[in-house]
C-alpha atoms as a PDB file:
ATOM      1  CA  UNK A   1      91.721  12.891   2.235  1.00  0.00           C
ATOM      2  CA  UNK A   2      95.603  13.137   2.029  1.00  0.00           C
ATOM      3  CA  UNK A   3      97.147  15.167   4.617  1.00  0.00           C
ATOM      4  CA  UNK A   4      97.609  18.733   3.088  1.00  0.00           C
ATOM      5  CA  UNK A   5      94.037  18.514   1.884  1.00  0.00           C
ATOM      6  CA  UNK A   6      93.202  17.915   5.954  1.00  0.00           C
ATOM      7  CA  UNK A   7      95.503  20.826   6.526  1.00  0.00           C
ATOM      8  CA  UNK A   8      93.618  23.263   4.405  1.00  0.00           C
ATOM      9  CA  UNK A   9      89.979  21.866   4.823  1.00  0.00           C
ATOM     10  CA  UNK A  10      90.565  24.438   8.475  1.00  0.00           C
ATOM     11  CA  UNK A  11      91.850  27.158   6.775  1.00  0.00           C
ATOM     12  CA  UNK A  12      89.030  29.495   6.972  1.00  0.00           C
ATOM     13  CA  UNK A  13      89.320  32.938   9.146  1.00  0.00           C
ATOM     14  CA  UNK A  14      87.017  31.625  12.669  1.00  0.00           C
ATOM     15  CA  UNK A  15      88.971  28.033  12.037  1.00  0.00           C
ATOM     16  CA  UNK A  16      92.620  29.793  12.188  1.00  0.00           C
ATOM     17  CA  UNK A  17      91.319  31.859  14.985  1.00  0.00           C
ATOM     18  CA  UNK A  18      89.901  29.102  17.049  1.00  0.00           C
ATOM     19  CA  UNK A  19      93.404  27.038  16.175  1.00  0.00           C
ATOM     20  CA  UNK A  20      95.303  29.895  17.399  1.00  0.00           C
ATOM     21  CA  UNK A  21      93.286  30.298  20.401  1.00  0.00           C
ATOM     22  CA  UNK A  22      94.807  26.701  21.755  1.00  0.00           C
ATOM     23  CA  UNK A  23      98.662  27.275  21.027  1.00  0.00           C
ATOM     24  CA  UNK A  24      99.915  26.536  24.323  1.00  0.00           C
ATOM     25  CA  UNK A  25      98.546  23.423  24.392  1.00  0.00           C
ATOM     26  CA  UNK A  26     100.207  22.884  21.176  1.00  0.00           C
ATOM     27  CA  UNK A  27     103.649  24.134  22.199  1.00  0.00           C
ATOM     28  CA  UNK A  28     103.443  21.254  24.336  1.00  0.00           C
ATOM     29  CA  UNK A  29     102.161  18.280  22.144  1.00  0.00           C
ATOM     30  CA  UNK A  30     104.760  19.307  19.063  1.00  0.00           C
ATOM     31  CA  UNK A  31     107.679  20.070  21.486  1.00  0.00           C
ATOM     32  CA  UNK A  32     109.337  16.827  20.420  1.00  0.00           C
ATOM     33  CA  UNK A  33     109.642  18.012  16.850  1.00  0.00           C
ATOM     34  CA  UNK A  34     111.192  21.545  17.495  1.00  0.00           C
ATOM     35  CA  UNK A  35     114.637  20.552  16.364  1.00  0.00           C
ATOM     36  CA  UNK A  36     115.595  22.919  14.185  1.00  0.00           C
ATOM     37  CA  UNK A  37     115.081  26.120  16.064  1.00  0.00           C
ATOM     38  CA  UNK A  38     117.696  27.210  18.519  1.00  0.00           C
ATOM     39  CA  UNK A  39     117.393  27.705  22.580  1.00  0.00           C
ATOM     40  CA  UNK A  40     118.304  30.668  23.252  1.00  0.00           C
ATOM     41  CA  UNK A  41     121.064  30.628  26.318  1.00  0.00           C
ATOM     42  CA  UNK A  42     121.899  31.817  29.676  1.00  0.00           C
ATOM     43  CA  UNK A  43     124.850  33.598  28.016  1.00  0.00           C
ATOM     44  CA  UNK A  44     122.827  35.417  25.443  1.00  0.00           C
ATOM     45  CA  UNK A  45     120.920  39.029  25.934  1.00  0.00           C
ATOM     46  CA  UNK A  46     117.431  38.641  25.012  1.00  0.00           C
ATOM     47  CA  UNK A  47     116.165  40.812  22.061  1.00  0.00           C
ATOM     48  CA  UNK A  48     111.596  40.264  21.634  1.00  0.00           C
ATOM     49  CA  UNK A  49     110.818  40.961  18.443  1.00  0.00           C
ATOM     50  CA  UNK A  50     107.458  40.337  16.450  1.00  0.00           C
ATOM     51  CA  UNK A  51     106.396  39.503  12.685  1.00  0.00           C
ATOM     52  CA  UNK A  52     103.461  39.371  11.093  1.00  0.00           C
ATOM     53  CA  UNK A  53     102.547  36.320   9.349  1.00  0.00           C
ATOM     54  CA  UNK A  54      99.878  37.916   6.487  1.00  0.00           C
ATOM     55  CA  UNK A  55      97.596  35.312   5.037  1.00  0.00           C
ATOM     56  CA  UNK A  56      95.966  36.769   1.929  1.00  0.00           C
ATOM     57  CA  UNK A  57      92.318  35.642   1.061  1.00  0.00           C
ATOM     58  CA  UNK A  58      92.317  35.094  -2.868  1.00  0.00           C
ATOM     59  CA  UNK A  59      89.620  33.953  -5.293  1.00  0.00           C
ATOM     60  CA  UNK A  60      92.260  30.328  -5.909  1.00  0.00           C
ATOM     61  CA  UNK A  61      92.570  29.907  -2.253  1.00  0.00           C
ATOM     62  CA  UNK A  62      94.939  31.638   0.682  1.00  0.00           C
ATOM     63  CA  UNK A  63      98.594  33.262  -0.473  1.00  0.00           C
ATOM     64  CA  UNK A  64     100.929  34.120   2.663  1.00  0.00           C
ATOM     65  CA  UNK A  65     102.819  37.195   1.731  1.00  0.00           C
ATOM     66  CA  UNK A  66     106.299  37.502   2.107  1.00  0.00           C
ATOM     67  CA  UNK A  67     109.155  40.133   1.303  1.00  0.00           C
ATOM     68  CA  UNK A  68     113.271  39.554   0.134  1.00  0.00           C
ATOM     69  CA  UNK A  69     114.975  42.214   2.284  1.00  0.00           C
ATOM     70  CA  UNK A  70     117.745  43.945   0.258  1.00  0.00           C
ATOM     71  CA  UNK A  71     121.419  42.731   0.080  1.00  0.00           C
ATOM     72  CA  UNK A  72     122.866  45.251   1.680  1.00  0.00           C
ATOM     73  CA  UNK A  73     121.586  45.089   5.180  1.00  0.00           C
ATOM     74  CA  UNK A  74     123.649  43.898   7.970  1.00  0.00           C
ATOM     75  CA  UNK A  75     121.548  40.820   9.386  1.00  0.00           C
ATOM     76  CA  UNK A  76     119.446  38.417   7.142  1.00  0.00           C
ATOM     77  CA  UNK A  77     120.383  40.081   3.644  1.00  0.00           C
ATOM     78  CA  UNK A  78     118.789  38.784   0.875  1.00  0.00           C
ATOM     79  CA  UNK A  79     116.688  36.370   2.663  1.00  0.00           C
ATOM     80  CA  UNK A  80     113.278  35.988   2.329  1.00  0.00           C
ATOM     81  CA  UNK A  81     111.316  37.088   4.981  1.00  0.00           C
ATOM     82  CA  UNK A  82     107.813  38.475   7.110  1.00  0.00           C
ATOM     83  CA  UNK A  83     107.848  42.043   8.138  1.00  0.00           C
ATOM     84  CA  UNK A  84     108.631  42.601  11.472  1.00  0.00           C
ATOM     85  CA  UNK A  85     111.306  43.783  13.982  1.00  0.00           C
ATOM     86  CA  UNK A  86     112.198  44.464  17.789  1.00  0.00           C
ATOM     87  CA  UNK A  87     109.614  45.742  19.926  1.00  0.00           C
ATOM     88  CA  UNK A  88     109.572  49.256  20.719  1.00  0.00           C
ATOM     89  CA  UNK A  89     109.335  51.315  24.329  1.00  0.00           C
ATOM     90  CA  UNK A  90     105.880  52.437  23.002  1.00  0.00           C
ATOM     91  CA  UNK A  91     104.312  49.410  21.215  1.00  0.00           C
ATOM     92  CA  UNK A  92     101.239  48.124  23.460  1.00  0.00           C
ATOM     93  CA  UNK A  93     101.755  44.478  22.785  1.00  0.00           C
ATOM     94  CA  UNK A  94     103.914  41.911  20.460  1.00  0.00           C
ATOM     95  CA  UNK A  95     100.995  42.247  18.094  1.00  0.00           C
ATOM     96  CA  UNK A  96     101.406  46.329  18.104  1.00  0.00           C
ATOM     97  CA  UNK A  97     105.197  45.492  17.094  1.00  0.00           C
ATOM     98  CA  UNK A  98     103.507  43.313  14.225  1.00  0.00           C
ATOM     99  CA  UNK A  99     101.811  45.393  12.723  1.00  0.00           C
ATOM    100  CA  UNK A 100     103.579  49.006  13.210  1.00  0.00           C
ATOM    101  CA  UNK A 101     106.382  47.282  11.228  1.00  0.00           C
ATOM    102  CA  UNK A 102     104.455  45.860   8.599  1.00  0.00           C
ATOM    103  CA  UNK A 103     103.114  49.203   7.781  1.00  0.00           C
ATOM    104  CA  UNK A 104     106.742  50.713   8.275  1.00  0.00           C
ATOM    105  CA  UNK A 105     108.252  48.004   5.816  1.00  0.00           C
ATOM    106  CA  UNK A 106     105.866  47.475   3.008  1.00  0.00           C
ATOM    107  CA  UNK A 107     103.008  49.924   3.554  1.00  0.00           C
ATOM    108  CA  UNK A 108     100.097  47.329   4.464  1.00  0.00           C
ATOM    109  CA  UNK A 109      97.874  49.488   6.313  1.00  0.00           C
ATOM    110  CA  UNK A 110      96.292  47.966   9.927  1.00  0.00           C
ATOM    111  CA  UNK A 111      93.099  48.880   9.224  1.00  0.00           C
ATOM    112  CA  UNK A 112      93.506  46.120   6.314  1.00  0.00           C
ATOM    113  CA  UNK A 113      94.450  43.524   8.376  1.00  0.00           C
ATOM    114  CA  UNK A 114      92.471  41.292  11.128  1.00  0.00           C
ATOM    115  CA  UNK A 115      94.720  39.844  13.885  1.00  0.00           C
ATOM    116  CA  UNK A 116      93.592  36.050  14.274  1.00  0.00           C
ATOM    117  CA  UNK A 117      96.461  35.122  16.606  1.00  0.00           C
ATOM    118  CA  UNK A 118      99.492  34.617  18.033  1.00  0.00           C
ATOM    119  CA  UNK A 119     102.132  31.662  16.832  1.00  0.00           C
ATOM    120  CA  UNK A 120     104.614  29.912  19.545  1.00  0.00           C
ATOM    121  CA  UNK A 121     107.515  31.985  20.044  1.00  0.00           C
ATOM    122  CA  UNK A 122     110.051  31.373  18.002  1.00  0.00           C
ATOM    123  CA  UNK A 123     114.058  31.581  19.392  1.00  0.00           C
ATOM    124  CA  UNK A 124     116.868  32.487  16.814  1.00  0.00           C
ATOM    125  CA  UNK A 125     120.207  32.662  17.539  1.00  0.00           C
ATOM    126  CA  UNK A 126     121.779  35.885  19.309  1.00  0.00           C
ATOM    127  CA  UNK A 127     118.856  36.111  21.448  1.00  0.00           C
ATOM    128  CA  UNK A 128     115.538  36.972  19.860  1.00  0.00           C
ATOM    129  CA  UNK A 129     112.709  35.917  20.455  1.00  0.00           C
ATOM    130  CA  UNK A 130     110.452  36.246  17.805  1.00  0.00           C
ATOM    131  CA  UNK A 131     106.257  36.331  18.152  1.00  0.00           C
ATOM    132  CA  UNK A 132     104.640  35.427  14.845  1.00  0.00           C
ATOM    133  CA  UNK A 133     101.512  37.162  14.519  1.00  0.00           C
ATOM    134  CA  UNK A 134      98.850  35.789  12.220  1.00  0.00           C
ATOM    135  CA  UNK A 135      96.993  38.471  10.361  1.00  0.00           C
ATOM    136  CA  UNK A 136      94.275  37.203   7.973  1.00  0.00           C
ATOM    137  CA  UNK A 137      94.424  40.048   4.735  1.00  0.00           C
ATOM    138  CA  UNK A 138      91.232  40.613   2.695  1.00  0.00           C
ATOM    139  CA  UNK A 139      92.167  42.587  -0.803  1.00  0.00           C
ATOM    140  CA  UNK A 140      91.892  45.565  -1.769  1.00  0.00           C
ATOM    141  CA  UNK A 141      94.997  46.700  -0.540  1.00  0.00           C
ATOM    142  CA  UNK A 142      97.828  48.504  -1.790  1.00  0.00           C
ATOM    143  CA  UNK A 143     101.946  47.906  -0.248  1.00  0.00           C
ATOM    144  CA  UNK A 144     104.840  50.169  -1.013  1.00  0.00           C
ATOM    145  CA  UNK A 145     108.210  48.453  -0.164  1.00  0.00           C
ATOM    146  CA  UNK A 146     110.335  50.637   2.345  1.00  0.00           C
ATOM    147  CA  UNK A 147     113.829  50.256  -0.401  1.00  0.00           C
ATOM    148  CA  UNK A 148     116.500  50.296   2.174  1.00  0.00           C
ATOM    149  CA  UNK A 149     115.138  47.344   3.712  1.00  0.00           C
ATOM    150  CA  UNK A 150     112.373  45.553   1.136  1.00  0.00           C
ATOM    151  CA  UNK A 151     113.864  44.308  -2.156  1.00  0.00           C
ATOM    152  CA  UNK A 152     110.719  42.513  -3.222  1.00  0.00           C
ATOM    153  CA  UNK A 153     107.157  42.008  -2.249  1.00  0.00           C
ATOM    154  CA  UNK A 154     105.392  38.664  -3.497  1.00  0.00           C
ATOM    155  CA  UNK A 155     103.052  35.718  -2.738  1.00  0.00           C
ATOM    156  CA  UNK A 156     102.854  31.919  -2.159  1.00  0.00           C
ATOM    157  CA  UNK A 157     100.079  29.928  -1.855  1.00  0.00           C
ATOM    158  CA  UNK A 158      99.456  28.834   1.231  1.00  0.00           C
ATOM    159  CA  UNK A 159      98.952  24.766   0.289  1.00  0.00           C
ATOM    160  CA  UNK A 160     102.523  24.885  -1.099  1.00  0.00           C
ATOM    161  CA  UNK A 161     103.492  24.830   3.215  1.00  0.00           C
ATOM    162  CA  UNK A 162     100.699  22.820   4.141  1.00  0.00           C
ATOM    163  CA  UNK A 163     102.492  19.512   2.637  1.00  0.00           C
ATOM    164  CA  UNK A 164     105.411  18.270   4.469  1.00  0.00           C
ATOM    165  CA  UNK A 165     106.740  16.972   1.383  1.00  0.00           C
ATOM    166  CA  UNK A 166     107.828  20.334   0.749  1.00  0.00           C
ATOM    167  CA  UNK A 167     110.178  20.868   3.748  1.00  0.00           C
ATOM    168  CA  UNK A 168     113.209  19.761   2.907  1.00  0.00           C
ATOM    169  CA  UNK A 169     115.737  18.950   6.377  1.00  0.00           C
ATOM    170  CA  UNK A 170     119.509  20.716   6.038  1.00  0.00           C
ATOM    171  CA  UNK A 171     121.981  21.750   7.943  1.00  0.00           C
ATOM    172  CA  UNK A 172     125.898  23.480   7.934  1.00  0.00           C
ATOM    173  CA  UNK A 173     129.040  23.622   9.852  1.00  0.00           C
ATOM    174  CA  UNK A 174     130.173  26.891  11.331  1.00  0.00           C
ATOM    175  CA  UNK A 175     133.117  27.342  13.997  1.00  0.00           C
ATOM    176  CA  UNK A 176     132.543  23.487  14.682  1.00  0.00           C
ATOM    177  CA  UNK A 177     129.088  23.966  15.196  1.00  0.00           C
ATOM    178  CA  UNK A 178     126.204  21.953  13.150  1.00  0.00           C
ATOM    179  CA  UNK A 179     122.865  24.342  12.536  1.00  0.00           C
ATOM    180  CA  UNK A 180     120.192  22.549  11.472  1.00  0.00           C
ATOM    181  CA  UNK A 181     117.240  24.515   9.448  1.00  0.00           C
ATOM    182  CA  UNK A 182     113.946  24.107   7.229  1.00  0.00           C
ATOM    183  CA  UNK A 183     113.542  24.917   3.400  1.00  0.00           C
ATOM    184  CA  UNK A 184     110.852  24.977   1.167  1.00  0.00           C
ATOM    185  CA  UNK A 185     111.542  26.494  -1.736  1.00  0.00           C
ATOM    186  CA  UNK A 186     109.305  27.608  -4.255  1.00  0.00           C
ATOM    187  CA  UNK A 187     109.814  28.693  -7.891  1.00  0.00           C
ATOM    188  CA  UNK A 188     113.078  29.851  -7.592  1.00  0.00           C
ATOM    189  CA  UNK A 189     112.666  31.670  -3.909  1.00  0.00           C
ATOM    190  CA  UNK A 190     114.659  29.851  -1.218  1.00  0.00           C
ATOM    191  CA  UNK A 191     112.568  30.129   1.858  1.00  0.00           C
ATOM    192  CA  UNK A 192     114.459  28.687   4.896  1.00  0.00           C
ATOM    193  CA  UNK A 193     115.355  29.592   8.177  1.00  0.00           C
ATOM    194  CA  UNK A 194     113.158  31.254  11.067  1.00  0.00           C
ATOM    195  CA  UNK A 195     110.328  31.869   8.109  1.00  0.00           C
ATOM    196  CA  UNK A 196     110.726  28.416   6.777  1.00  0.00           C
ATOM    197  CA  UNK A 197     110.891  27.454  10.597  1.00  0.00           C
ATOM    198  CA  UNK A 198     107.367  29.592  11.904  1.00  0.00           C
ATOM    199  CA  UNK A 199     105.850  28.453   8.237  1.00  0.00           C
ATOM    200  CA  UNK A 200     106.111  24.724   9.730  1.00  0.00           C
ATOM    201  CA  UNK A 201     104.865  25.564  13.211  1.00  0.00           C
ATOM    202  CA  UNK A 202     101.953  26.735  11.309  1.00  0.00           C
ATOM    203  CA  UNK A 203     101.283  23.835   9.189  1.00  0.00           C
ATOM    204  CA  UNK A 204     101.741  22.000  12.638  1.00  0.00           C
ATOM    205  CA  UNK A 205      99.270  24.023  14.204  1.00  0.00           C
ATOM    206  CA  UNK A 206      96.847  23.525  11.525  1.00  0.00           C
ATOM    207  CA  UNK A 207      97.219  19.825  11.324  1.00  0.00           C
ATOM    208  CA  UNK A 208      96.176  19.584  15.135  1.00  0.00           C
END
């Protein structure tokens, strides 16, 4: 068995819960391979934030879903994306954040949605730090994009980021800086960045 067949022989709802269940001790055996997220700095306010990484069960096998936000917004226009967004004076927990803005951004309901677990947190540069939260999605369901932020709504299997042939390794100057980052695009979506980035630390995860 090749390695992304491995990877998705444990994707099953208890198996990703029971995975999640033992992320700290992961944190620590994958630390070496962390090299394209950022650390975020003495010098840099610290923003929490929380997205929710929605794993749709299908008839063909498990689809993440993820959204293009539109190209007008200030931060992260265009990209593709999970719903999320900073935590809130009255959300209970990081998972709360999760899912209030998933609802808020593209109208998945909680009551449709079973939290498995929590991924490492993930640091971006100016200062957030991101919780991915792992919500396993069981159809029917409806989703109506929020249009100031959500351009588009759509689905990838799951497999296509359990092979690490997919992830391709780049990086780009700015102000004499070099920022290195993930991709794996997919027919004609560029995923990269912190998605691309928590996407990997879930195949990692996964892989044990």
């Amino acid at each position: 068995m090749d390695e992304p067949d491995r990877a998705l022989s444990v994707v099953t709802r208890s198996a990703l819960a029971e995975r999640l269940a033992s992320a700290s001790r992961f944190v620590r055996t994958h630390a070496q391979d962390r090299w394209h997220q950022h650390t975020i700095t003495a010098d840099e306010t610290l923003k929490h934030a929380a997205v929710l990484v929605p794993l749709v069960e299908r008839s063909d096998g498990v689809h993440v879903l993820l959204t293009q936000r539109t190209a007008h917004l200030n931060g992260h226009a265009g990209q593709i994306s999970f719903p999320g967004g900073g935590v809130e004076p009255a959300d209970k927990h990081r998972q709360d954040t999760a899912l209030r803005e998933t609802e808020e951004e593209i109208g998945l309901a909680r009551q449709h949605i079973e939290v498995l677990g929590e991924l490492p947190q993930f640091e971006m540069r100016g200062g957030f730090c991101v919780t991915p939260v792992v919500g396993w999605v069981r159809p029917p369901y409806s989703v109506k994009a929020d249009p100031f932020e959500v351009q588009d709504i759509f689905e990838v299997p799951l497999a296509h980021f359990l092979d690490p042939d997919n992830y391709q390794r780049r990086s780009y100057r700015r102000d004499g800086q070099e920022h290195r980052y993930l991709a794996a695009p997919y027919q004609g979506r560029y995923v990269w960045g912190a998605t691309c980035g928590m996407l990997y630390l879930f195949y990692q995860l996964i892989r044990g």
